[in-house]
N, C-alpha and C. Protein backbone atom coordinates (compact mmCIF):
# COMPACT_ATOMS: atom_id res chain seq x y z
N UNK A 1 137.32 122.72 33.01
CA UNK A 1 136.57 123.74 33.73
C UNK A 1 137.41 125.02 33.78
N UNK A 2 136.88 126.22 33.35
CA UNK A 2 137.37 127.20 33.55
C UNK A 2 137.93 127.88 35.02
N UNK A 3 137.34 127.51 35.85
CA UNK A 3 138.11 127.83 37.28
C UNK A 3 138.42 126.77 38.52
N UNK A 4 139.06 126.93 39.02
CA UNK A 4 139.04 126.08 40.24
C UNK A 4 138.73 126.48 41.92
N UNK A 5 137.96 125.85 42.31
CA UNK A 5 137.76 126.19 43.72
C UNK A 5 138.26 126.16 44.57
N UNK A 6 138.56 126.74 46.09
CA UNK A 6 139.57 126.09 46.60
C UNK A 6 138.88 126.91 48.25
N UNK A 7 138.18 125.87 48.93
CA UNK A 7 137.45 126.34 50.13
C UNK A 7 138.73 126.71 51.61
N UNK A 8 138.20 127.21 51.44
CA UNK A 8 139.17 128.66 52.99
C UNK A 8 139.16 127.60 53.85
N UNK A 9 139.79 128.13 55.14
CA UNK A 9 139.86 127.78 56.73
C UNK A 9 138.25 128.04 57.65
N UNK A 10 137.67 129.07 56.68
CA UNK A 10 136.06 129.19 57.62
C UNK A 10 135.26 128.76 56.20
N UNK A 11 134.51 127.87 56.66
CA UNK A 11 133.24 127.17 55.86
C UNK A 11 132.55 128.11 54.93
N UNK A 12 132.29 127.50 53.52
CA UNK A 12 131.65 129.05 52.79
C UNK A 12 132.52 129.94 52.69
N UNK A 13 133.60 130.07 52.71
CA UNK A 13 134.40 130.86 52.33
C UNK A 13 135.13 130.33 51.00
N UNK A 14 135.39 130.76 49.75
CA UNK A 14 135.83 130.38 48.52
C UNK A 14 136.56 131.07 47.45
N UNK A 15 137.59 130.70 47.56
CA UNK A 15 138.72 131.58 46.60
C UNK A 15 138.52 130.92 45.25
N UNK A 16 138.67 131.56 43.89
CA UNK A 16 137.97 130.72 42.92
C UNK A 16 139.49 131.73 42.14
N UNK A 17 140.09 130.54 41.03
CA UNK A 17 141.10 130.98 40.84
C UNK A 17 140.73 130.57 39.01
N UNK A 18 140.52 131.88 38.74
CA UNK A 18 140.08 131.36 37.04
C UNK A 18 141.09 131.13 35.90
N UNK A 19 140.71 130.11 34.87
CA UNK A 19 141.50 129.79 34.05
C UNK A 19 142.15 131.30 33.31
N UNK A 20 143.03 131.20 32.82
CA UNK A 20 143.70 132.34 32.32
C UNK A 20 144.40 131.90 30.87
N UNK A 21 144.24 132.45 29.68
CA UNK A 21 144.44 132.15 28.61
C UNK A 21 144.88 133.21 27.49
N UNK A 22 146.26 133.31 27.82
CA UNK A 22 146.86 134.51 27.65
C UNK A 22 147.94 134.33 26.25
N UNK A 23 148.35 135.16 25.90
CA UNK A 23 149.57 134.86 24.92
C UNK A 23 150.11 136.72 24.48
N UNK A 24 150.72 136.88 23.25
CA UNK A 24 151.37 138.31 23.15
C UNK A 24 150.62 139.11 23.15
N UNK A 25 149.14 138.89 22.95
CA UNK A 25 148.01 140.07 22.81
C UNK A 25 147.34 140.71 23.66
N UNK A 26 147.48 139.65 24.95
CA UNK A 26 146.74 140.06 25.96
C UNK A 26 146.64 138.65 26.64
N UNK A 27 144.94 138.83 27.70
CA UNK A 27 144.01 137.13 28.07
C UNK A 27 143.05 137.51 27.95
N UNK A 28 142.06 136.45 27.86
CA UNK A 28 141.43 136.36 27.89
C UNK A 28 140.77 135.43 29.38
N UNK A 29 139.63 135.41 30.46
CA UNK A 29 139.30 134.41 31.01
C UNK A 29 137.67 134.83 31.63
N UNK A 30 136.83 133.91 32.15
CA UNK A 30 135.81 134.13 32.47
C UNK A 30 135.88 134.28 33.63
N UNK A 31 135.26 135.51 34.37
CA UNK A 31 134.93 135.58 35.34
C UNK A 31 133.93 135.75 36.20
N UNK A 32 132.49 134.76 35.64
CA UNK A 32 131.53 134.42 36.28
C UNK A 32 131.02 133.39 35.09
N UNK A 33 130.62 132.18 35.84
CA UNK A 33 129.96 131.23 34.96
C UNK A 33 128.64 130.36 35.72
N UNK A 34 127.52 131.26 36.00
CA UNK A 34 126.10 130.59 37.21
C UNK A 34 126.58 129.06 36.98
N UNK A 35 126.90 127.87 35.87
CA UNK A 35 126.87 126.66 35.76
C UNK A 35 127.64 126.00 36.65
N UNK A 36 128.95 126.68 36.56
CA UNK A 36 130.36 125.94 37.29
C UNK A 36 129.87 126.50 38.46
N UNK A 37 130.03 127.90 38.90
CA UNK A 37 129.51 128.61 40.37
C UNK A 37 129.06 127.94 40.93
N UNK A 38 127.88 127.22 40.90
CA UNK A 38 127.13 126.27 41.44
C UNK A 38 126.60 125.10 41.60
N UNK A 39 127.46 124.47 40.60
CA UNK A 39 128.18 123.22 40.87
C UNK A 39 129.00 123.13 42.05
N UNK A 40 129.61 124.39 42.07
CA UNK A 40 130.61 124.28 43.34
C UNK A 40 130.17 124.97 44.60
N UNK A 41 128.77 124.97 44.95
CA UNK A 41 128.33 125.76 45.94
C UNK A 41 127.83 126.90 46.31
N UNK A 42 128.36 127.59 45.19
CA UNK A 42 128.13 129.17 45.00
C UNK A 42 127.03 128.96 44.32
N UNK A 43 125.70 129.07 45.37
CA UNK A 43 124.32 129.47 44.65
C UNK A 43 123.33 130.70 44.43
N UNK A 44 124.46 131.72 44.99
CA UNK A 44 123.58 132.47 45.34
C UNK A 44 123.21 133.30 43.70
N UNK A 45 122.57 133.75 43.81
CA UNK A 45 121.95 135.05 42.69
C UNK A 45 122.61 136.24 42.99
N UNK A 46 123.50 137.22 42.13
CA UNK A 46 124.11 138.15 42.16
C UNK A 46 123.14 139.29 41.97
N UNK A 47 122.71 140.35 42.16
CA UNK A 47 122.16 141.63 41.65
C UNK A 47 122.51 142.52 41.79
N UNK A 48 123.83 143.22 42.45
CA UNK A 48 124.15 143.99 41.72
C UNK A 48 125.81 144.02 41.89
N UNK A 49 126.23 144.57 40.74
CA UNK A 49 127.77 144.81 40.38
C UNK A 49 128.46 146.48 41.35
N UNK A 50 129.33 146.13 41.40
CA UNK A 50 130.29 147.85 42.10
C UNK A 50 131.71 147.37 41.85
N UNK A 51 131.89 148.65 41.62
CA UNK A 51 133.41 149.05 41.13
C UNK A 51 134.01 150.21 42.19
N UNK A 52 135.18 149.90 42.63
CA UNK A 52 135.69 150.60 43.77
C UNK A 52 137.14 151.22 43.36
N UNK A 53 137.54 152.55 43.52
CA UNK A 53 139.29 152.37 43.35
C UNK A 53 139.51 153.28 43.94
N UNK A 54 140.36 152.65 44.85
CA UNK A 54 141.27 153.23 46.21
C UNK A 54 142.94 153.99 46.11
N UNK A 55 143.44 154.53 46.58
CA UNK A 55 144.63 155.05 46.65
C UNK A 55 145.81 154.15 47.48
N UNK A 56 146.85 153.82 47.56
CA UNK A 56 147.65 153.08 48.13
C UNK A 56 147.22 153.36 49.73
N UNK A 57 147.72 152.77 50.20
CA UNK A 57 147.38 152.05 52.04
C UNK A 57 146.09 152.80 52.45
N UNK A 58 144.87 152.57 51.62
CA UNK A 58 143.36 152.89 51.91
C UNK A 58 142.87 151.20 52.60
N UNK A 59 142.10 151.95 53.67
CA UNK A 59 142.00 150.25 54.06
C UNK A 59 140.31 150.65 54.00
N UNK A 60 139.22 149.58 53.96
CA UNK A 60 137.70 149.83 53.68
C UNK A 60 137.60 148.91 54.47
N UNK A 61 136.83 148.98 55.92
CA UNK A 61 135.60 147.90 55.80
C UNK A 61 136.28 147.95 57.60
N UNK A 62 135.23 147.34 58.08
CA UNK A 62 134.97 146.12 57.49
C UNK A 62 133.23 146.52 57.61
N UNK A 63 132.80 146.12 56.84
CA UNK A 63 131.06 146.19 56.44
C UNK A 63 131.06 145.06 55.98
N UNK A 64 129.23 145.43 56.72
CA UNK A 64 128.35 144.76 56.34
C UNK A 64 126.90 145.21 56.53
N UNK A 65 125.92 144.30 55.88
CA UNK A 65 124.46 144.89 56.15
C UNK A 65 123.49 143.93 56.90
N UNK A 66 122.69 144.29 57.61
CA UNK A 66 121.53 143.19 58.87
C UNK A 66 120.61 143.02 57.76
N UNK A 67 120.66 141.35 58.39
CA UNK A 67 118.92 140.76 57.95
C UNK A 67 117.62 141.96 57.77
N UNK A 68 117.28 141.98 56.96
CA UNK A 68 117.41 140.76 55.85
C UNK A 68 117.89 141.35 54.20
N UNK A 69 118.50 142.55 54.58
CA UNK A 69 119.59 142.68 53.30
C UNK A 69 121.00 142.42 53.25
N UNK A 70 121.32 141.43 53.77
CA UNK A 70 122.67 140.40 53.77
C UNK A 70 123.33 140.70 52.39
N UNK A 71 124.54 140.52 52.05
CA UNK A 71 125.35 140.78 50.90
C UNK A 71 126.06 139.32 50.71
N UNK A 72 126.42 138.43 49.98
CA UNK A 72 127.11 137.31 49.82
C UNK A 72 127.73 138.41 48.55
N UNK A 73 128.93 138.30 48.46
CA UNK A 73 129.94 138.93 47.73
C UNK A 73 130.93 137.95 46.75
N UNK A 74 131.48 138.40 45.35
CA UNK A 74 132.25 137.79 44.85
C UNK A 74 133.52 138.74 44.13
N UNK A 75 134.38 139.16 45.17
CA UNK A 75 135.01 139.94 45.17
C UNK A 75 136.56 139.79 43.96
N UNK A 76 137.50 140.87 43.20
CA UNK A 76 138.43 140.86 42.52
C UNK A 76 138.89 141.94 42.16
N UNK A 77 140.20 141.85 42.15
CA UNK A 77 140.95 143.21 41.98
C UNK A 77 141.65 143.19 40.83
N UNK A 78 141.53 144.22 39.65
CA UNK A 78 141.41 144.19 38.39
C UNK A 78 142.77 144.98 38.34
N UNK A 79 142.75 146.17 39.29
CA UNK A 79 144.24 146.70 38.95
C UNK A 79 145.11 146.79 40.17
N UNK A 80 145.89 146.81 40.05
CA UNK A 80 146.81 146.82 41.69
C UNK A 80 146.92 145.84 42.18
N UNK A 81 146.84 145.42 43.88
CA UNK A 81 147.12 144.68 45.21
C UNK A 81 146.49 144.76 46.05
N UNK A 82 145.75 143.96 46.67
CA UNK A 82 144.60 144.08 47.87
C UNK A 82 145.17 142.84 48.99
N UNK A 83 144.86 142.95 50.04
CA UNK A 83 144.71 142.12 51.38
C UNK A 83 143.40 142.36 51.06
N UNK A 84 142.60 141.10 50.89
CA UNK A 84 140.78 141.12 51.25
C UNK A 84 140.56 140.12 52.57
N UNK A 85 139.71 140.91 52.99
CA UNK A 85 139.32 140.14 54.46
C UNK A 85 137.85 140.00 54.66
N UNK A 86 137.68 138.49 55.32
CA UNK A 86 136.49 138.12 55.84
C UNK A 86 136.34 137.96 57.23
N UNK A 87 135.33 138.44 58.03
CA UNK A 87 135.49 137.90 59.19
C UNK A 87 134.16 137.53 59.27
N UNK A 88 133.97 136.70 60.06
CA UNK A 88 132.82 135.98 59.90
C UNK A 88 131.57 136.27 61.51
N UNK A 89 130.76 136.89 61.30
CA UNK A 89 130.17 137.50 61.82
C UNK A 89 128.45 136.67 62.52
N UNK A 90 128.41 135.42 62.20
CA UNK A 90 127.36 134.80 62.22
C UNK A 90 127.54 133.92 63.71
N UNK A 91 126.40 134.72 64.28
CA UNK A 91 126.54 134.80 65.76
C UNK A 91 126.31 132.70 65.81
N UNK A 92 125.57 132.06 65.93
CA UNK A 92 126.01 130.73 65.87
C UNK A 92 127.06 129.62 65.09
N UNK A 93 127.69 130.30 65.13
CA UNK A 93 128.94 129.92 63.99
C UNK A 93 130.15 129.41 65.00
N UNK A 94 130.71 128.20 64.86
CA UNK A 94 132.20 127.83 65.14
C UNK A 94 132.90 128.75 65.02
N UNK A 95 133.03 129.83 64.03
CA UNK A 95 134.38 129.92 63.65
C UNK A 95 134.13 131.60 63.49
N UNK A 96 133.09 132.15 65.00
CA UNK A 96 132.43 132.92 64.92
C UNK A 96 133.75 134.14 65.44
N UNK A 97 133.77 135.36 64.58
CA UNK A 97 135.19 136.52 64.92
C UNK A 97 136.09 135.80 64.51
N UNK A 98 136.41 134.68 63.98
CA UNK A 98 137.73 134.47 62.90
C UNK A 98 137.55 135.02 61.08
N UNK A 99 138.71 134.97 60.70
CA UNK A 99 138.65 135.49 59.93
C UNK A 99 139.52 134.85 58.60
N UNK A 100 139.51 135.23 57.26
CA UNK A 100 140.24 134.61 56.55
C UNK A 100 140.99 136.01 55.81
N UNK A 101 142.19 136.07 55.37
CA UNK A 101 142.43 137.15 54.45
C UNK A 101 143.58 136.13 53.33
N UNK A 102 143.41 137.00 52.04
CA UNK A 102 143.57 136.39 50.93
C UNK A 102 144.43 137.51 50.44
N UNK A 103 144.95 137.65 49.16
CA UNK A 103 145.59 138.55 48.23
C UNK A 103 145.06 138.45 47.04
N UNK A 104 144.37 139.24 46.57
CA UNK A 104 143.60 139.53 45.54
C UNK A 104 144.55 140.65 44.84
N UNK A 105 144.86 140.46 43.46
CA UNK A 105 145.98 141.72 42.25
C UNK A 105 145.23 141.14 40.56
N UNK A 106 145.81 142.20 40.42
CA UNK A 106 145.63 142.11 38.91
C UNK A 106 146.51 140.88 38.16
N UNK A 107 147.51 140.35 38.73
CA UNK A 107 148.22 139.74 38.82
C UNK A 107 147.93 137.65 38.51
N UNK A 108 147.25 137.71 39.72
CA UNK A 108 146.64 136.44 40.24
C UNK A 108 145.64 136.41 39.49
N UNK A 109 144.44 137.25 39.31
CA UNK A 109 143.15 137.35 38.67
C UNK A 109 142.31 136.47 39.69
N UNK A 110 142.60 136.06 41.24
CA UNK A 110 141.57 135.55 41.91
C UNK A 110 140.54 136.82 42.51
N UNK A 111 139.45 135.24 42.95
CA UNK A 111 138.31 136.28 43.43
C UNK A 111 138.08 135.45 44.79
N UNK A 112 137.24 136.17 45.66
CA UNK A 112 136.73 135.42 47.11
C UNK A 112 135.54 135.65 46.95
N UNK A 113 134.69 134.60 46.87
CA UNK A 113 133.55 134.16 47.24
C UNK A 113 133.14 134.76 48.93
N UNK A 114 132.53 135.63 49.59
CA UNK A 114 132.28 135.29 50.70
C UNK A 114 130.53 135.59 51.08
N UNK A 115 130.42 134.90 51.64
CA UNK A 115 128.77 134.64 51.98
C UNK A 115 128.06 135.64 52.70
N UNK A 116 127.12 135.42 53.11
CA UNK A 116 126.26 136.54 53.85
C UNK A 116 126.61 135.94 55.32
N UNK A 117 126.32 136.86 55.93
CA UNK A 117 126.90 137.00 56.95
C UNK A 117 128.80 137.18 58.11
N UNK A 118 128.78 137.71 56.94
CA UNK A 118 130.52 138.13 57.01
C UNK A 118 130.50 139.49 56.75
N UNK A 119 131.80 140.17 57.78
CA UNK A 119 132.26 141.49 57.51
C UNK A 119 133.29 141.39 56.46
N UNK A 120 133.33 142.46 55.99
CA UNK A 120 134.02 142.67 54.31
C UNK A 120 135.22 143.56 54.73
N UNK A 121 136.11 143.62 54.12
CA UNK A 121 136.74 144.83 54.25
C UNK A 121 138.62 144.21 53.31
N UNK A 122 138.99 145.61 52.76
CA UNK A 122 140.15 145.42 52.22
C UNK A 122 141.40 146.68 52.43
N UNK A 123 142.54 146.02 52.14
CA UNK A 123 143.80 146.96 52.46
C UNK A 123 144.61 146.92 50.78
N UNK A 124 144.67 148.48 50.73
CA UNK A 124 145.48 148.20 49.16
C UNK A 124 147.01 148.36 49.42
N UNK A 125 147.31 147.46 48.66
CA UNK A 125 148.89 147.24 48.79
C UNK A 125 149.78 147.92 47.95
N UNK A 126 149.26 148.40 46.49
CA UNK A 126 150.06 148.83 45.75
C UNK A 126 149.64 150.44 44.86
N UNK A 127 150.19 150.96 44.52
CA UNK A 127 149.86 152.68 44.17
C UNK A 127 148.68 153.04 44.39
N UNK A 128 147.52 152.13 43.61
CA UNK A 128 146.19 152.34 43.86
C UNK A 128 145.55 151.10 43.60
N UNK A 129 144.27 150.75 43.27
CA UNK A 129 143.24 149.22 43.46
C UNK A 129 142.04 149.47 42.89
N UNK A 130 141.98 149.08 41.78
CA UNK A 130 140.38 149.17 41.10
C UNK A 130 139.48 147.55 41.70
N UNK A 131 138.67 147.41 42.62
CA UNK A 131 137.91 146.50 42.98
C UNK A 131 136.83 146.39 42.42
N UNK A 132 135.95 145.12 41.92
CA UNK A 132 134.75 144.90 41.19
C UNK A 132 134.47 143.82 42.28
N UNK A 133 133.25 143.80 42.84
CA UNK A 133 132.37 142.94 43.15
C UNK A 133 131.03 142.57 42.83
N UNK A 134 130.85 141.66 43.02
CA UNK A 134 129.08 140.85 42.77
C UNK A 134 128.73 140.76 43.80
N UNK A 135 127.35 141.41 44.27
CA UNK A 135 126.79 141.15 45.53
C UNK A 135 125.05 140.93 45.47
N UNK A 136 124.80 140.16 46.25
CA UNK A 136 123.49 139.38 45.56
C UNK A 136 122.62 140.10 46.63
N UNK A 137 123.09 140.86 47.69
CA UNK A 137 121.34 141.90 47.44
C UNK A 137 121.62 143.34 47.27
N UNK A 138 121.12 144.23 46.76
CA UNK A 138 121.23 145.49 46.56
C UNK A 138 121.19 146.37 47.82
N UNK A 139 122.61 147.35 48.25
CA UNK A 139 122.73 147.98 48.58
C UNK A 139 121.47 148.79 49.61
N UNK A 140 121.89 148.73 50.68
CA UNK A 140 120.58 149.57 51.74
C UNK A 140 121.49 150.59 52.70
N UNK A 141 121.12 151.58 52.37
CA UNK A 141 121.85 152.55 53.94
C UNK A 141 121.70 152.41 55.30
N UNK A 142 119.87 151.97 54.83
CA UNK A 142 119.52 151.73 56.64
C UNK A 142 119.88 150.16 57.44
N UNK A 143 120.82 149.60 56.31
CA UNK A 143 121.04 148.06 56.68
C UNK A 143 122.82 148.13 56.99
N UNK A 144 123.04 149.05 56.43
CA UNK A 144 124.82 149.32 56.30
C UNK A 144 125.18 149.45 57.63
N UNK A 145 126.31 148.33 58.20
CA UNK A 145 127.07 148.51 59.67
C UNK A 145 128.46 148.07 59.46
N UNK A 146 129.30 148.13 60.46
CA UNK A 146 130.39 147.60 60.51
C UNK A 146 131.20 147.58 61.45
N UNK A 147 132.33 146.90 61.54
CA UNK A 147 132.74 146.04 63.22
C UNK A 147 134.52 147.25 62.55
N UNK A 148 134.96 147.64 63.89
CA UNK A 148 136.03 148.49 63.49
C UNK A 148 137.08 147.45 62.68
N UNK A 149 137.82 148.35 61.75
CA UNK A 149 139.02 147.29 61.45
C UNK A 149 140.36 146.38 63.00
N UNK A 150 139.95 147.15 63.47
CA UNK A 150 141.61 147.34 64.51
C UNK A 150 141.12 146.45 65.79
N UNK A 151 139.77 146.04 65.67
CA UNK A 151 139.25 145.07 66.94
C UNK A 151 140.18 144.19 67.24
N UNK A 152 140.74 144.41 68.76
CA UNK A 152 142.34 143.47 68.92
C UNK A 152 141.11 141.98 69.53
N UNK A 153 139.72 141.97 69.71
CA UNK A 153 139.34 140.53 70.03
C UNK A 153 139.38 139.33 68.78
N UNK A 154 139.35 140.21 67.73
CA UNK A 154 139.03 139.84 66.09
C UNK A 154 140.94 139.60 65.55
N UNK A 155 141.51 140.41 65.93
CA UNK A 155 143.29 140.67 66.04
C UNK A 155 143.34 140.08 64.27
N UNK A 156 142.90 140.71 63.43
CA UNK A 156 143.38 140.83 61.62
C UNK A 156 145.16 141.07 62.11
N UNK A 157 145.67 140.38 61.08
CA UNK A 157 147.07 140.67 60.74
C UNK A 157 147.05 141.57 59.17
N UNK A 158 146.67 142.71 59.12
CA UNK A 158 146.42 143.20 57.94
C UNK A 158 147.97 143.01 57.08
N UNK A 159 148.96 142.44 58.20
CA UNK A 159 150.12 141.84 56.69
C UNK A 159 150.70 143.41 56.53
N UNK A 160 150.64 144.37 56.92
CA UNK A 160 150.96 146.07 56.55
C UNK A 160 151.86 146.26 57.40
N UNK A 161 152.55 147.67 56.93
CA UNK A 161 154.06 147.99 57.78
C UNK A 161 153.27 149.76 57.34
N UNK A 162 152.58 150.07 57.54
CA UNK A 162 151.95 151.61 57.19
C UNK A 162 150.95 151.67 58.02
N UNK A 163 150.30 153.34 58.38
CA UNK A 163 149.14 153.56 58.84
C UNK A 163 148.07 153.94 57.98
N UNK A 164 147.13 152.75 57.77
CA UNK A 164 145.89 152.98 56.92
C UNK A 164 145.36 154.29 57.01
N UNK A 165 145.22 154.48 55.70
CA UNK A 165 143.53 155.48 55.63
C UNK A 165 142.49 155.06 55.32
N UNK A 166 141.94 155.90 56.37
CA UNK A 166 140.86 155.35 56.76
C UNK A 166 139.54 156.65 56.70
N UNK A 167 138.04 156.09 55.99
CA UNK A 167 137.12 157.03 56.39
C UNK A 167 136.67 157.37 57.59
N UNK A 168 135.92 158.58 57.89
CA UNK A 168 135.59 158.60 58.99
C UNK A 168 134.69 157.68 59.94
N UNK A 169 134.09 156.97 58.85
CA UNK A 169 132.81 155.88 59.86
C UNK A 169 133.64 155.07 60.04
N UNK A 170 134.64 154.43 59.59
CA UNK A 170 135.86 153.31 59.39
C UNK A 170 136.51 153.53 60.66
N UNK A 171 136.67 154.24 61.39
CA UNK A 171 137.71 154.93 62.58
C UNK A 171 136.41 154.57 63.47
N UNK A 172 135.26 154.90 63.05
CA UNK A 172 134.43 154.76 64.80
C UNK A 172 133.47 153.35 64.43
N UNK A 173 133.43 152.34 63.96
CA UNK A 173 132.62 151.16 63.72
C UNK A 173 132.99 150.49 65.44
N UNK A 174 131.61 150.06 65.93
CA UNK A 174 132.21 148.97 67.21
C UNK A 174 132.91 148.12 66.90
N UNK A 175 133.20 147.51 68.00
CA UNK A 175 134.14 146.64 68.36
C UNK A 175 132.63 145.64 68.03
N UNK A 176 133.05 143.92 67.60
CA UNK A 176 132.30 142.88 67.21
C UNK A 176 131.61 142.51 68.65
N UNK A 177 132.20 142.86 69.90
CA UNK A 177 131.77 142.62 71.35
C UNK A 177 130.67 143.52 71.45
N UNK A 178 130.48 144.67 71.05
CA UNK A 178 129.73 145.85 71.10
C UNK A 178 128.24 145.92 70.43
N UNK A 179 128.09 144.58 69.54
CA UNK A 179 127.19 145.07 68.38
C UNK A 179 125.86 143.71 68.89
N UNK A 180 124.88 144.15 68.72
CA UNK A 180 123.65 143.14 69.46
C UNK A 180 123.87 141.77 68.78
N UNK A 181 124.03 141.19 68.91
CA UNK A 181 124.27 139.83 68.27
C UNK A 181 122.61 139.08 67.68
N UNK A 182 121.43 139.93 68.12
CA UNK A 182 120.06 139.89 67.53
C UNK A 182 120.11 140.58 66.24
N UNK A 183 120.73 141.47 65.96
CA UNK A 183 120.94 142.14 64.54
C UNK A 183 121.54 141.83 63.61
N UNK A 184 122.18 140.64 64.36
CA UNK A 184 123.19 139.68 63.17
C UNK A 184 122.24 138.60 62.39
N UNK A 185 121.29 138.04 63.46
CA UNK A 185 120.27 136.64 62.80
C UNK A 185 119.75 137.01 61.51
């Protein structure tokens, strides 16, 4: 099998670490296969692709979008160093305001699977960060929200010794205490 799975600390959460098949010329490896994907759980339908590239200590997110344009994401960082973070936002959930963060580089060549109903968000670690994701519903403005990065109830260890930059909606997103928990269902 070309990749291996390897399920997080919060349920539905999935780091997928693809075969890599390299030698003096370069690699080669796949990085999406619907057959294996969903064999291993990952069922969702992707529609559309984005490409992101950030400047060193740019931090994004954390976003997300309300029912019923939810995003399940399959996130990877093609050039550079990322901290990617999930926090999990699904108001009947165990493991509801925890969070998972991973290291995603050009390096590793992993990706994170994370589902709908999770806030998104990443910290770049190194000069700059070209990000590609798969997200299985298309983009909505009037669905776009997000929980601040710095929520000390949520307390991310963004792993950083710098002060992020940050956009301006990124600086004023509520706190996860703040946000109707009816807009999450």
């Amino acid at each position: 099998m070309p990749f291996e799975f390897e399920k997080q600390e919060i349920k539905d959460i999935i780091l997928v670490k693809p075969k890599v098949f390299g030698d003096n010329r370069g690699f080669f490896l796949e990085s999406y296969k619907k057959s294996d994907f969903f064999a291993n759980g990952i069922t969702v339908e992707f529609n559309q692709d984005n490409h992101s590239k950030s400047a060193a200590h740019v931090l994004r997110g954390l976003h997300y979008q309300v029912k019923p344009y939810g995003q399940a994401k399959l996130v990877r960082c093609t050039k550079g160093r990322i901290y990617d973070v999930a926090v999990d936002i699904r108001p009947d959930s165990k493991t509801f305001g925890k969070y998972v963060k991973v290291e995603l580089s050009e390096e590793n060549k992993y990706m994170l699977f994370i589902p709908d109903g999770f806030a998104h968000g990443f910290v770049v670690l190194s000069k700059e960060a070209e990000i590609l994701y798969k997200a299985s519903g298309e983009y909505n403005s009037q669905a776009d929200r997000g929980v601040l990065w710095n929520d000390k109830d949520i307390n991310i260890d963004w792993g950083i010794d710098f002060e992020p930059i940050l956009s301006d909606k990124d600086m004023v997103q509520p706190k996860l205490s703040e946000i109707n928990k009816k807009e999450l269902i």
